[in-house]
PDB file of N, CA and C in Angstrom:
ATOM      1  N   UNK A   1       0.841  -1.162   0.000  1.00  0.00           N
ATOM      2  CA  UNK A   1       0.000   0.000   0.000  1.00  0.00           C
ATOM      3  C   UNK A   1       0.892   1.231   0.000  1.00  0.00           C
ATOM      4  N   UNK A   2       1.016   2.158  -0.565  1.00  0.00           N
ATOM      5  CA  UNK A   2       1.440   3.531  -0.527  1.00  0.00           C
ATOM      6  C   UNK A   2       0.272   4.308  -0.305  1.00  0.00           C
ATOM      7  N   UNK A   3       0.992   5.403   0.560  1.00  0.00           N
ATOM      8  CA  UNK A   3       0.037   6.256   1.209  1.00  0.00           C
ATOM      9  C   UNK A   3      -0.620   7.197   0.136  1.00  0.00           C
ATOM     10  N   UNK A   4       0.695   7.940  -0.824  1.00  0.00           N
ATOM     11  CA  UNK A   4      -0.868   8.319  -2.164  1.00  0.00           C
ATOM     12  C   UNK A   4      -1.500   7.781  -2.260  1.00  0.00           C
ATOM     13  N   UNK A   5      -2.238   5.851  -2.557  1.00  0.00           N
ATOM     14  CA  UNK A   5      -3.053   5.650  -3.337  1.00  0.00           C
ATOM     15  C   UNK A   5      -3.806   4.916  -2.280  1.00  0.00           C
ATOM     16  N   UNK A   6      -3.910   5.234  -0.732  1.00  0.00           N
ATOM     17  CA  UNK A   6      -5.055   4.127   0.016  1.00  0.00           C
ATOM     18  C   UNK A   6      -6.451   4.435  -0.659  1.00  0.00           C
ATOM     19  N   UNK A   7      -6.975   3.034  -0.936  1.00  0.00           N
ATOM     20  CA  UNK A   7      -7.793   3.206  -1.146  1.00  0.00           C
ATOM     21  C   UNK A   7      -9.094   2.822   0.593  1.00  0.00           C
ATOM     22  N   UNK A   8     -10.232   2.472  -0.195  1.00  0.00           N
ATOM     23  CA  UNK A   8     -11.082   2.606   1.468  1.00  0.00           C
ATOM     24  C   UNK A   8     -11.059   0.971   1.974  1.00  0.00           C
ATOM     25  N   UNK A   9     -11.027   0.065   0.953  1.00  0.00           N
ATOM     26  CA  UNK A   9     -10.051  -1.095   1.490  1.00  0.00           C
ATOM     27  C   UNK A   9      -9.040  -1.071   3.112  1.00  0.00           C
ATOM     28  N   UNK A  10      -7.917  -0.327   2.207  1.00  0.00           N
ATOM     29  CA  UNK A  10      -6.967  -0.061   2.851  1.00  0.00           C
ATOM     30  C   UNK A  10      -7.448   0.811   4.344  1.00  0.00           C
ATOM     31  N   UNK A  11      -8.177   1.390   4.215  1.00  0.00           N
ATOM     32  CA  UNK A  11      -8.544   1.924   5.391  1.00  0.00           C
ATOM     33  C   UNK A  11      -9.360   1.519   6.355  1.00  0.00           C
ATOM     34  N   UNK A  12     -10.409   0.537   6.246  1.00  0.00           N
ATOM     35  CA  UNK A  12     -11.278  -0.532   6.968  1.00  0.00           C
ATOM     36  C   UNK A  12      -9.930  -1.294   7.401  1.00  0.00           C
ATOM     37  N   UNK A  13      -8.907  -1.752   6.638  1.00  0.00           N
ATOM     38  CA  UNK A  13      -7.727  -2.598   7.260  1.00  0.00           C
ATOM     39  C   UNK A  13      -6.912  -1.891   8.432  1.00  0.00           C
ATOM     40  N   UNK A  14      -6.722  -0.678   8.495  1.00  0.00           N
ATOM     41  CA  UNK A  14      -6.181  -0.021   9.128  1.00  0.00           C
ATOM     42  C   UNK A  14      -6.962   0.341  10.079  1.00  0.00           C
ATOM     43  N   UNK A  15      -7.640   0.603  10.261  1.00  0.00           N
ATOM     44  CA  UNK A  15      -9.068   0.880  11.247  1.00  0.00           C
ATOM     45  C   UNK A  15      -9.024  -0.708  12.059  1.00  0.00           C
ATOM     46  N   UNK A  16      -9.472  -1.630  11.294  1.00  0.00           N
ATOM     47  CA  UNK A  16      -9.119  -3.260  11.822  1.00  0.00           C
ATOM     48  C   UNK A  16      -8.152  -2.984  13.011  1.00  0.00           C
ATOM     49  N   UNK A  17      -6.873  -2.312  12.175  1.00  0.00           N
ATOM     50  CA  UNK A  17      -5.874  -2.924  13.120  1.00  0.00           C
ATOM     51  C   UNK A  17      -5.138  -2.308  14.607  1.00  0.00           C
ATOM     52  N   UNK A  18      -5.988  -1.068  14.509  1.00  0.00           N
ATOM     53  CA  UNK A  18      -5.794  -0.152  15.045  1.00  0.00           C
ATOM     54  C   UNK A  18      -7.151  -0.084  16.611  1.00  0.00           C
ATOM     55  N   UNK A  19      -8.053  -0.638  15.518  1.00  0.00           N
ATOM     56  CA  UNK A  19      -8.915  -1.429  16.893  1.00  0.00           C
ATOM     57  C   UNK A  19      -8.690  -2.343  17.735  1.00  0.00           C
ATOM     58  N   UNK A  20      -8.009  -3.119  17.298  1.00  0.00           N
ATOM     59  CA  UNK A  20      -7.503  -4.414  17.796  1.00  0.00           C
ATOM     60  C   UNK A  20      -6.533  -4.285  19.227  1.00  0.00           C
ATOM     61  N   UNK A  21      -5.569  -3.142  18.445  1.00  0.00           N
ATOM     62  CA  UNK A  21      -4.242  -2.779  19.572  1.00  0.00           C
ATOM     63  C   UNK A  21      -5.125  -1.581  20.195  1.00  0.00           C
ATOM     64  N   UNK A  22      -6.492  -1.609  20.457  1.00  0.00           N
ATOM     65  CA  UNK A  22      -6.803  -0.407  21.684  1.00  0.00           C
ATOM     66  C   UNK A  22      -7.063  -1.983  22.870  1.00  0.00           C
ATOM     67  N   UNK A  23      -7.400  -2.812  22.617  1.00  0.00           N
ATOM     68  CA  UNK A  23      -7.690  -4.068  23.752  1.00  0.00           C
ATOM     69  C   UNK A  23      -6.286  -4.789  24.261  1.00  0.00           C
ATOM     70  N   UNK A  24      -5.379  -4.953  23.584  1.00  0.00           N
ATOM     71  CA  UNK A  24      -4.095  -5.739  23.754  1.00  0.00           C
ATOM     72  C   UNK A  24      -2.655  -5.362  23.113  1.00  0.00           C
ATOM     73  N   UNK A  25      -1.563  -5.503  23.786  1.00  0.00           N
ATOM     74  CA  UNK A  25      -0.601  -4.577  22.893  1.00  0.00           C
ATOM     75  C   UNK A  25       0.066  -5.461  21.762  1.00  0.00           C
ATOM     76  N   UNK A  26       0.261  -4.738  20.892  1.00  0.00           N
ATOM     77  CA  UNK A  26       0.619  -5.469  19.287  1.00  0.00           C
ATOM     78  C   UNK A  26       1.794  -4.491  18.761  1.00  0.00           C
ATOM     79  N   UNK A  27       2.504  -5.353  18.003  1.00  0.00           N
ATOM     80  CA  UNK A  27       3.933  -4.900  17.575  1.00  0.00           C
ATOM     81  C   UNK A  27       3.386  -4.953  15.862  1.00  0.00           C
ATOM     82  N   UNK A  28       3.588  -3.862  15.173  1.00  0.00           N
ATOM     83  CA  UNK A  28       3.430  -3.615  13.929  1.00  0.00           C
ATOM     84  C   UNK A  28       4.767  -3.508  13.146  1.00  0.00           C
ATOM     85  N   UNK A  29       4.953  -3.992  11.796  1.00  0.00           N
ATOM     86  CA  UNK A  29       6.246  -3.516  11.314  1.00  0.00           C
ATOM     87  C   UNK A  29       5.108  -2.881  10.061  1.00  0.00           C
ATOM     88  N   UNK A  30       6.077  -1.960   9.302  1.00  0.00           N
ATOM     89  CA  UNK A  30       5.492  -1.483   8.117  1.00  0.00           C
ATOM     90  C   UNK A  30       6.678  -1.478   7.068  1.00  0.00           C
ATOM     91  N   UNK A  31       6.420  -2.327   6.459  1.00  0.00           N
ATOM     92  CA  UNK A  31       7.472  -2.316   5.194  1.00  0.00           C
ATOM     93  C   UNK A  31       7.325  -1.920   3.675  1.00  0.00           C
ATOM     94  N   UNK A  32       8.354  -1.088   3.104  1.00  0.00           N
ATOM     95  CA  UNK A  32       8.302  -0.566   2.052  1.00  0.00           C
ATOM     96  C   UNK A  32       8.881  -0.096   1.284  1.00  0.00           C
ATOM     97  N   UNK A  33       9.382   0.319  -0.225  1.00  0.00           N
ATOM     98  CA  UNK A  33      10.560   1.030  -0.249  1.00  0.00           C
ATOM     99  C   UNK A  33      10.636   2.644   0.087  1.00  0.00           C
ATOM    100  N   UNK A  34      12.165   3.027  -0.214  1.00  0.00           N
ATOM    101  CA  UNK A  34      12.047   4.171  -0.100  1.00  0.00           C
ATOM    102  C   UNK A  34      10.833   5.086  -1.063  1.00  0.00           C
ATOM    103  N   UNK A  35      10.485   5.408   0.340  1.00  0.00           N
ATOM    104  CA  UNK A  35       9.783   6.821  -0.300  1.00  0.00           C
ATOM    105  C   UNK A  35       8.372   6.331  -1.050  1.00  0.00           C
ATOM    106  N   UNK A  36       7.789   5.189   0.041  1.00  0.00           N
ATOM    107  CA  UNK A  36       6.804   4.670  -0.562  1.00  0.00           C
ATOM    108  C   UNK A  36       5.917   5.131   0.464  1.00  0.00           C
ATOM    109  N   UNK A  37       6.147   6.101   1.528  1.00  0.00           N
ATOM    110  CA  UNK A  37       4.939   6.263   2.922  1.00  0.00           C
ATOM    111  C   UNK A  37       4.715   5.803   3.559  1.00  0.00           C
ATOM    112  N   UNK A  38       5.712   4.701   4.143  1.00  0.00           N
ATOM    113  CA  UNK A  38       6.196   4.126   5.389  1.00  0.00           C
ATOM    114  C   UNK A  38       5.718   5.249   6.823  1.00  0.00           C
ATOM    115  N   UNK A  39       6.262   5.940   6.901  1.00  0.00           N
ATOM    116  CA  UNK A  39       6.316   6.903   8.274  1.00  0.00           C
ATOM    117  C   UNK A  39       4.946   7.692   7.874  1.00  0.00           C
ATOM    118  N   UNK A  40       4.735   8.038   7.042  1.00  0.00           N
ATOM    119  CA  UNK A  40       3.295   8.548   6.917  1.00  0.00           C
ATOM    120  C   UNK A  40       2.314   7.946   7.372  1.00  0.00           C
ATOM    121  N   UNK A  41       2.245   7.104   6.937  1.00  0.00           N
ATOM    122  CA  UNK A  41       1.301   5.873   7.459  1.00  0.00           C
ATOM    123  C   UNK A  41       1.067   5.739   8.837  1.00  0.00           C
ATOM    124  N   UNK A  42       2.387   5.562   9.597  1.00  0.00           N
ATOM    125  CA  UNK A  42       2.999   5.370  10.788  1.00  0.00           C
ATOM    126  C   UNK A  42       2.210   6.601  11.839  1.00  0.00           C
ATOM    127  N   UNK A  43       2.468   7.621  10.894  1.00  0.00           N
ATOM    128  CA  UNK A  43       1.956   9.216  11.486  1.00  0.00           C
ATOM    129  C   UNK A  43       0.264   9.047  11.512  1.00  0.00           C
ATOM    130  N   UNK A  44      -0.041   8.337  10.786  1.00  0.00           N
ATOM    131  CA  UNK A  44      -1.667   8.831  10.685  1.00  0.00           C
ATOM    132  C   UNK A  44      -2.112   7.666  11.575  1.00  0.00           C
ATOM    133  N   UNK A  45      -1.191   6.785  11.801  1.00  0.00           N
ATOM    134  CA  UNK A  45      -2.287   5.545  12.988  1.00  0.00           C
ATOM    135  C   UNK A  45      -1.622   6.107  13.953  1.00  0.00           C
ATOM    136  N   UNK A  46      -0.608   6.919  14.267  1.00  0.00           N
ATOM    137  CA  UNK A  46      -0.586   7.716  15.579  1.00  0.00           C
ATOM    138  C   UNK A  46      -1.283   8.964  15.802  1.00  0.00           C
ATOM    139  N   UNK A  47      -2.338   9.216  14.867  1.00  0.00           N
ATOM    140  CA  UNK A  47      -3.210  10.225  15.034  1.00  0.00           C
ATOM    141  C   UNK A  47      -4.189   9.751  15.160  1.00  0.00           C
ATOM    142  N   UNK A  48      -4.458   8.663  14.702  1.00  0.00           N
ATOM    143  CA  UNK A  48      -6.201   7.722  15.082  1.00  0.00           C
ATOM    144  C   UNK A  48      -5.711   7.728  16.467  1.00  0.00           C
ATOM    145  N   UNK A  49      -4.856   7.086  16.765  1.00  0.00           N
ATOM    146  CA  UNK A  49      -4.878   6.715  18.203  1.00  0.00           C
ATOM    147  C   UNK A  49      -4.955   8.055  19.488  1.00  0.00           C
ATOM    148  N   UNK A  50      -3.916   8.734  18.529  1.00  0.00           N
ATOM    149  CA  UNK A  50      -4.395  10.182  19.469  1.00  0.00           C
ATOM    150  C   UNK A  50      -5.958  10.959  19.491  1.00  0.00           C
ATOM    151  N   UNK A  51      -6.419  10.478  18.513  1.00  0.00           N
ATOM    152  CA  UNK A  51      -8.116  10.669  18.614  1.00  0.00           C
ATOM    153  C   UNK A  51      -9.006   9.843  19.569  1.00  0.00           C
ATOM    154  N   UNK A  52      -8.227   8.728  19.994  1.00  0.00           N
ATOM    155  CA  UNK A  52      -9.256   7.867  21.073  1.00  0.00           C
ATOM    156  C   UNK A  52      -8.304   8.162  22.518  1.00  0.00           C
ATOM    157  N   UNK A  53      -7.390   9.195  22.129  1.00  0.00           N
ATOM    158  CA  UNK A  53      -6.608   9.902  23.804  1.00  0.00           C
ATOM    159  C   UNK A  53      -6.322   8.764  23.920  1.00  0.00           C
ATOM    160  N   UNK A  54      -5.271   8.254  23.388  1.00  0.00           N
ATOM    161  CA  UNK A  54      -3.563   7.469  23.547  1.00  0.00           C
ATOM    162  C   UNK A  54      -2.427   8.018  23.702  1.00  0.00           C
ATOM    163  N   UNK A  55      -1.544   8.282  24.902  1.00  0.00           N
ATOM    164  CA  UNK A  55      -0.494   8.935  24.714  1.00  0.00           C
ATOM    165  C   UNK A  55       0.147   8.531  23.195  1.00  0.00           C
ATOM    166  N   UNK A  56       0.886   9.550  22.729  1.00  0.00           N
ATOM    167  CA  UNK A  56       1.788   8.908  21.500  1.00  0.00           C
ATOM    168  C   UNK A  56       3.289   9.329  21.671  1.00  0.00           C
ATOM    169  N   UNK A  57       4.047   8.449  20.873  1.00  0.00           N
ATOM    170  CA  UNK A  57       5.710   8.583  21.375  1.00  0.00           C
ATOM    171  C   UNK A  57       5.964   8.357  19.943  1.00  0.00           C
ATOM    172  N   UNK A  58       7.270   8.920  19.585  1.00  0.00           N
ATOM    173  CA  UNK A  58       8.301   8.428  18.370  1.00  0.00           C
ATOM    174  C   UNK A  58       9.560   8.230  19.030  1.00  0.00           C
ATOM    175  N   UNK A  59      10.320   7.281  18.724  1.00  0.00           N
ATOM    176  CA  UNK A  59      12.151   6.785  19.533  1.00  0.00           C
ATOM    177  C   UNK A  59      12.968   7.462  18.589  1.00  0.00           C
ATOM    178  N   UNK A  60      13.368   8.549  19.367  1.00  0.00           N
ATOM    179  CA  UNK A  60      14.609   9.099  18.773  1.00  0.00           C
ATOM    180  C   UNK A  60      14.738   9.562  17.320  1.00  0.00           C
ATOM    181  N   UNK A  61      13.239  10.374  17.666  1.00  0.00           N
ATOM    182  CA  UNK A  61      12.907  10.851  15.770  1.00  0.00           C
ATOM    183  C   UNK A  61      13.971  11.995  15.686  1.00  0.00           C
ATOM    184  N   UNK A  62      14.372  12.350  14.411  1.00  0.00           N
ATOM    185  CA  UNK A  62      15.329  13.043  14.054  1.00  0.00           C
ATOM    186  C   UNK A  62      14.846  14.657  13.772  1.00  0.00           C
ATOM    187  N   UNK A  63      13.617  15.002  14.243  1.00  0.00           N
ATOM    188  CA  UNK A  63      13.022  15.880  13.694  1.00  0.00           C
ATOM    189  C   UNK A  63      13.008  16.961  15.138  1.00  0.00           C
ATOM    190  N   UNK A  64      12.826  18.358  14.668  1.00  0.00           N
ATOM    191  CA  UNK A  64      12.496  18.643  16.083  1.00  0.00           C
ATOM    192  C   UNK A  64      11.074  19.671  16.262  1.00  0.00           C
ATOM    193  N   UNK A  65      10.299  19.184  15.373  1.00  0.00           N
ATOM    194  CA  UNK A  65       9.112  20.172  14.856  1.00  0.00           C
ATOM    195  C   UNK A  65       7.923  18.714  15.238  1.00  0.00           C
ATOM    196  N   UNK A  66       8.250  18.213  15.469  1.00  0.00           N
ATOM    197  CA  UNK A  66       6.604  17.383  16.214  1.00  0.00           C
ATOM    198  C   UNK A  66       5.573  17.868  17.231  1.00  0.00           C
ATOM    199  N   UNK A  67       4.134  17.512  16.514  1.00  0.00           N
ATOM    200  CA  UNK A  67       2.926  18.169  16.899  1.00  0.00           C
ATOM    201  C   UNK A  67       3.348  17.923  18.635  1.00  0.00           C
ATOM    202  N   UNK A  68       2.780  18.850  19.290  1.00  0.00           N
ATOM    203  CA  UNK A  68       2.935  18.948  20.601  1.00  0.00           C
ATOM    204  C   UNK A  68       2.461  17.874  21.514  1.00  0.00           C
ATOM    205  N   UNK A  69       1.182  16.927  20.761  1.00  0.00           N
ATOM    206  CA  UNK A  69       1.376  16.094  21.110  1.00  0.00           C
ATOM    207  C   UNK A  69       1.990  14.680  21.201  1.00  0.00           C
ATOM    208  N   UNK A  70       2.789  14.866  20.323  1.00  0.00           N
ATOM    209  CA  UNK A  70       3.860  13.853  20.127  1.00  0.00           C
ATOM    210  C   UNK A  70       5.390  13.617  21.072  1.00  0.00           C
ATOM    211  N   UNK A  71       5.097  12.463  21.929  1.00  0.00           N
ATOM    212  CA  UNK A  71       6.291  12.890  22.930  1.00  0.00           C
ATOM    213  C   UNK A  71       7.777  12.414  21.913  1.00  0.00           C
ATOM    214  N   UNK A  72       8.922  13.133  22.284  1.00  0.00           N
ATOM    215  CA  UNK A  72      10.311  12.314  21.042  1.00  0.00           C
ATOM    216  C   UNK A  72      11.025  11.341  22.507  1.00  0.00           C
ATOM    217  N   UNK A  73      11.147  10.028  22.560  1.00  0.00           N
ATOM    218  CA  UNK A  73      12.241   9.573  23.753  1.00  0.00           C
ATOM    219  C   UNK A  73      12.951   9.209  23.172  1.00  0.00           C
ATOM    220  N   UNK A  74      13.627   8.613  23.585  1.00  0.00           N
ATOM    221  CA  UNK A  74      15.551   8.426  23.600  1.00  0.00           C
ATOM    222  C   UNK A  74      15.565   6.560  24.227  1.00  0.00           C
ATOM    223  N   UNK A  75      14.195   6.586  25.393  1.00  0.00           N
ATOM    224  CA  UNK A  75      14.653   4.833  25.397  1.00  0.00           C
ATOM    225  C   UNK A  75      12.937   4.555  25.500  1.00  0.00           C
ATOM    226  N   UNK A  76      12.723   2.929  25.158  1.00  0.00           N
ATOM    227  CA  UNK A  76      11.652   3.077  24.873  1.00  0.00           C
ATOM    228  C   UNK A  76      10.731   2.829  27.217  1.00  0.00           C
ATOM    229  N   UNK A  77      11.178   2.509  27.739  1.00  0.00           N
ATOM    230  CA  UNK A  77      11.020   2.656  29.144  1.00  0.00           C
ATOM    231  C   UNK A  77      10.154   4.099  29.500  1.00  0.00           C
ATOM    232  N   UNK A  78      10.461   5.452  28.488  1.00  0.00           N
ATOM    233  CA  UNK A  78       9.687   6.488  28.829  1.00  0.00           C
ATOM    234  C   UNK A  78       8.331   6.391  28.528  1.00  0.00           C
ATOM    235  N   UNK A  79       7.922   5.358  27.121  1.00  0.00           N
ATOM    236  CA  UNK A  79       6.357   4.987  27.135  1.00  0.00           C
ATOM    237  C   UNK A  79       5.212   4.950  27.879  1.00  0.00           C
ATOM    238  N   UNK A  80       4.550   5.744  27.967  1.00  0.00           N
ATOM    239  CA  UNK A  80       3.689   5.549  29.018  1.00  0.00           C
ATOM    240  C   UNK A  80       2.786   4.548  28.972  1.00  0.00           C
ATOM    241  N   UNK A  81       2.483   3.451  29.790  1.00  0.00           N
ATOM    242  CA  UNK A  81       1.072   2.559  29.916  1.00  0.00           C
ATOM    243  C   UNK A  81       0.159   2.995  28.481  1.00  0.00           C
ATOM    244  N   UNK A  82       0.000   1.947  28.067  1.00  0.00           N
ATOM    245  CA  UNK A  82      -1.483   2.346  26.996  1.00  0.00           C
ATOM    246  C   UNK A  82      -1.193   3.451  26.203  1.00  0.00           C
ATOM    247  N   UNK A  83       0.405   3.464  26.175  1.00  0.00           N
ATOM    248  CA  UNK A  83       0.730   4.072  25.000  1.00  0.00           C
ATOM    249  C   UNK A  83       1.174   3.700  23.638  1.00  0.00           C
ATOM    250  N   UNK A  84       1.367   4.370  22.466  1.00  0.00           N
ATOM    251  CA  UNK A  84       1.661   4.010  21.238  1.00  0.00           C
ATOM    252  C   UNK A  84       2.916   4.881  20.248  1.00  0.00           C
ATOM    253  N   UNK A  85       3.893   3.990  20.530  1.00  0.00           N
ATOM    254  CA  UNK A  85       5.599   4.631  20.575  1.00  0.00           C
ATOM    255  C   UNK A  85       5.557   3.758  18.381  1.00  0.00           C
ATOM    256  N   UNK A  86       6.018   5.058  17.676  1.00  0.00           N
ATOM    257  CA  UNK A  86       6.636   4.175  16.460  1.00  0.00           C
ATOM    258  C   UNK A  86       7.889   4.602  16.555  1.00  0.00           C
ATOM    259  N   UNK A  87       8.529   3.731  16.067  1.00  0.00           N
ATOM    260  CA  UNK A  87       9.973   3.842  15.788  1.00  0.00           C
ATOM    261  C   UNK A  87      10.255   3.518  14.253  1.00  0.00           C
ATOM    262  N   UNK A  88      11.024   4.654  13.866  1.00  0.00           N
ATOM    263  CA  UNK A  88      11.377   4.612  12.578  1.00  0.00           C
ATOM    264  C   UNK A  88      12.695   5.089  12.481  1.00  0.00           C
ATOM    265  N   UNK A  89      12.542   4.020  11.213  1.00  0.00           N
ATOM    266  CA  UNK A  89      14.183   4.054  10.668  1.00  0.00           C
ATOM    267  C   UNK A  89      15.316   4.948  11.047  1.00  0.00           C
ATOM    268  N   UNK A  90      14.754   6.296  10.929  1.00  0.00           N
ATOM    269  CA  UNK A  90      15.581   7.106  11.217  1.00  0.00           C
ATOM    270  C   UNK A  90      16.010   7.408  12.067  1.00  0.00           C
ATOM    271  N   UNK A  91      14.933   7.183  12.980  1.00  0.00           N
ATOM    272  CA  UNK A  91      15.856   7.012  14.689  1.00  0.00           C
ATOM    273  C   UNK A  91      16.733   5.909  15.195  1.00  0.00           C
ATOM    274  N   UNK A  92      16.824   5.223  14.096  1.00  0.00           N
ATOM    275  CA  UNK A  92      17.959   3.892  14.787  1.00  0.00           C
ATOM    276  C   UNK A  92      19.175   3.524  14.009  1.00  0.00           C
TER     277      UNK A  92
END
């Protein structure tokens, strides 16, 4: 899937999966090539989740302009409970 072309498929799947990890915690990978919307992707199920008030975290994002609610840590131990940390490439 690339993030230009989700279609609403793609988004009932994502919705799926994103429901799933509000009951139990789940480890997601997202694979793709460069510059196919990997971290985009990544960004927008950490905004669903911030819509049902989930803390959200990124590990050691390289950026220093993240929405305010986005916490940046350094180890993943700062996670809070019933939170939802992505880690991407670029931070590791």
């Amino acid at each position: 899937m690339n993030i230009n072309t989700i279609s609403t498929n793609d988004l009932k799947e994502i919705q799926k999966w994103t429901n799933s990890s509000l009951k139990e915690s789940k480890v997601y990978a997202i694979i793709g090539k460069r510059g196919s919307g990997k971290s985009a992707l990544a960004f927008a199920i950490l905004e669903w989740h911030k819509q049902k008030e989930r803390p959200c975290f990124v590990y050691k994002f390289p950026v220093n302009s993240l929405p305010s609610w986005i916490t940046n840590v350094s180890d993943i131990t700062e996670v809070e409970k019933g939170g939802v940390l992505v880690i991407d490439e670029s931070g590791i």
